[in-house]
Protein backbone atom coordinates (compact mmCIF):
# COMPACT_ATOMS: atom_id res chain seq x y z
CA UNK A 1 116.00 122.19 129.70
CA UNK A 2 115.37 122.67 126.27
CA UNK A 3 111.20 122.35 126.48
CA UNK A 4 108.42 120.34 127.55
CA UNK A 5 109.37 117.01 128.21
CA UNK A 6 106.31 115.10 127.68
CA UNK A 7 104.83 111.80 128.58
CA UNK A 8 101.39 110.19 126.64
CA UNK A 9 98.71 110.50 128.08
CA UNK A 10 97.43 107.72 130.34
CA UNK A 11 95.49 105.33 128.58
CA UNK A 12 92.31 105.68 131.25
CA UNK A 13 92.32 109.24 131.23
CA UNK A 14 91.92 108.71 127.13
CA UNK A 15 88.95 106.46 127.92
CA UNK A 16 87.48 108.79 131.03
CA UNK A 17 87.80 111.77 128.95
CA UNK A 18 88.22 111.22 125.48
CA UNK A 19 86.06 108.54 124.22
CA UNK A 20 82.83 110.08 124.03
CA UNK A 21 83.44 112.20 120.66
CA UNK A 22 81.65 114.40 118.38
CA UNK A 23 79.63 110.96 116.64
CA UNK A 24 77.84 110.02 120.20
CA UNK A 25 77.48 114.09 121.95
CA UNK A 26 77.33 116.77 119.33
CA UNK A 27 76.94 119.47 121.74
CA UNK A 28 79.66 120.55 124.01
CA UNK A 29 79.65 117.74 127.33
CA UNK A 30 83.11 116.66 126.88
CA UNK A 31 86.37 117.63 128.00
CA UNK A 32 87.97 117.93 124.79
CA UNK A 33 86.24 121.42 124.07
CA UNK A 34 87.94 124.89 124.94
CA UNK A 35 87.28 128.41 124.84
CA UNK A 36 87.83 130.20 121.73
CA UNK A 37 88.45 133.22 123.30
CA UNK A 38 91.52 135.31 125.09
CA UNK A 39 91.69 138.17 127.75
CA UNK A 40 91.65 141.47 126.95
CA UNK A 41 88.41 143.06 124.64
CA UNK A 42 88.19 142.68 121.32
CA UNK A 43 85.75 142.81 118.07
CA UNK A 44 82.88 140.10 117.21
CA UNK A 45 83.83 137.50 114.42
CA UNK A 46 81.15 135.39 111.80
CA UNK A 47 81.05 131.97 113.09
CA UNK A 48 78.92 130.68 109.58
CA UNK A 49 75.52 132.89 109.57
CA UNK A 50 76.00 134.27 112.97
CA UNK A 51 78.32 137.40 113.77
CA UNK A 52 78.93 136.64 117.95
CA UNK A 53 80.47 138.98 119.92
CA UNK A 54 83.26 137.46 122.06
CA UNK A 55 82.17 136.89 126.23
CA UNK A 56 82.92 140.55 128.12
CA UNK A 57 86.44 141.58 128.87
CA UNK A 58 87.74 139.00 126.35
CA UNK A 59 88.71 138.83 122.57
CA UNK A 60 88.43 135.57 119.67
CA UNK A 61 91.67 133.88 120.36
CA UNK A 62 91.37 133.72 116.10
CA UNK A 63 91.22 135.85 113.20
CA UNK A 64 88.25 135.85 111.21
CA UNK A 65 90.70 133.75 108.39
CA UNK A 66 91.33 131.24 111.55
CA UNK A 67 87.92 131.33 112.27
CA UNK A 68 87.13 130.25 109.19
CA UNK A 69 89.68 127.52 108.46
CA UNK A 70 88.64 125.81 112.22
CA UNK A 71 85.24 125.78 110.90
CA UNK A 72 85.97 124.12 107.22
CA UNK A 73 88.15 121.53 109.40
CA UNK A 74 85.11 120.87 111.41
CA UNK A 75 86.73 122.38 114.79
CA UNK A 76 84.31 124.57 116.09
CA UNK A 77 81.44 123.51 117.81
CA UNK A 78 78.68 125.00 119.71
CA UNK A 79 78.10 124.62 123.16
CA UNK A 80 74.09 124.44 124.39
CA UNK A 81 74.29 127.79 125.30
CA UNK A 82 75.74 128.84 121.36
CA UNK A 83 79.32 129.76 122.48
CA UNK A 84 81.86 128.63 120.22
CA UNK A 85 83.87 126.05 121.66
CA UNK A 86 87.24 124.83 120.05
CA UNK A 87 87.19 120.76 119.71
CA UNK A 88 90.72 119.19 120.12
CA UNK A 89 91.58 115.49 119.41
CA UNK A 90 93.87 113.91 121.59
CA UNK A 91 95.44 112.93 118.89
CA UNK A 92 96.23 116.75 118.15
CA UNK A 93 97.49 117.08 122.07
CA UNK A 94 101.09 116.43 123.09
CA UNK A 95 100.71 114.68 125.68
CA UNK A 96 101.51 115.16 129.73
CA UNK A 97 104.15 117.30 131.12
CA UNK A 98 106.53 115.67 132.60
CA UNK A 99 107.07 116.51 136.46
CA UNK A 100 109.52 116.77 139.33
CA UNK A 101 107.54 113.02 140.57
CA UNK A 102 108.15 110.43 137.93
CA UNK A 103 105.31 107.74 139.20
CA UNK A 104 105.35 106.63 135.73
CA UNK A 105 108.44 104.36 135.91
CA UNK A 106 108.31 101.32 137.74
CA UNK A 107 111.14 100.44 140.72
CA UNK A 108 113.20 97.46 140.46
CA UNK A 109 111.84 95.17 142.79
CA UNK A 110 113.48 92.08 144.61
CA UNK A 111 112.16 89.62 141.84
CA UNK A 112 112.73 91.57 138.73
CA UNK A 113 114.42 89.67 135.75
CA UNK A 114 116.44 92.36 135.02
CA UNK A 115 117.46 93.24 138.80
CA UNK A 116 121.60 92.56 138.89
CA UNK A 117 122.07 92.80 142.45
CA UNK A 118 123.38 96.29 143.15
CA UNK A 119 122.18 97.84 146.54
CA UNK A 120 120.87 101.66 143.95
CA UNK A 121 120.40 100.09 140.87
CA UNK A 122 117.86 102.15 138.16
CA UNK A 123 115.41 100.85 136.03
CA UNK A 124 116.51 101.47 132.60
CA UNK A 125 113.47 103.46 131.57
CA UNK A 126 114.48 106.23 134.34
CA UNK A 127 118.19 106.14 132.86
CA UNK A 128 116.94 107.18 129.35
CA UNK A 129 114.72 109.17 131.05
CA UNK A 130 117.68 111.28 132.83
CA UNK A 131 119.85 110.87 129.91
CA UNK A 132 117.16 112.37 127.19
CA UNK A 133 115.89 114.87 129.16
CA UNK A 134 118.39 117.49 127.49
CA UNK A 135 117.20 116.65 124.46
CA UNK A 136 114.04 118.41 122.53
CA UNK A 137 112.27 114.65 123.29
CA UNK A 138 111.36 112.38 125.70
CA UNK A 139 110.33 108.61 124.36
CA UNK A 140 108.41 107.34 127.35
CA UNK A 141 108.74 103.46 127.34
């Protein structure tokens, strides 16, 4: 395989986890917020006014030039407890890994319009599915 093959994201996972944005909950509730930081130690970083060293054990995933650029693009939040938390759209995210179980693709069933009669037939979505997967992208349909 050349990559991720990726799927979009289901549209009520968007709604369970992704509608409630920065304009309704400033402070870090939702789903779409991740840690800023990596393992292994490293040195504390200015986040604005504040200079916060990073949790124990771990290191800013950033540069203090990263840092900075996150917060100009209005990235970096603050969770209630002051961590800085990294805010990701979903429109940022690629989307779902494709597995080994495609669940996503309907079978052909007995009444199907586009059923032609053969005992194994495909639906056409898992053909292009099979036949694009060597390429660098998947089009879901």
């Amino acid at each position: 395989m050349s990559g991720p093959h990726v799927k979009d994201f289901d549209p009520h996972w968007r709604i369970r986890f992704f509608h409630i944005l920065q304009e309704v909950r400033p402070v870090c509730k939702t789903r779409n917020h991740f840690d800023l930081s990596g393992a292994g130690a490293g040195p504390p970083r200015r986040f604005g006014d504040c200079i916060i060293d990073p949790p124990p054990g771990r290191h800013w995933a950033f540069g203090q030039e990263g840092i900075d650029e996150l917060r100009q693009a209005g990235r970096i939040i603050f969770s209630g407890g002051g961590r800085p938390r990294l805010r990701t759209n979903v429109e940022d995210l690629p989307g779902v890994a494709v597995r080994d179980v495609w669940t996503d693709i309907e079978p052909i069933n007995a009444a199907a319009a586009d059923r032609l009669g053969y005992q194994t037939q495909k639906p056409e979505a898992l053909l292009d599915r099979i036949i694009l997967m060597p390429t660098a992208a998947v089009a879901p349909r």
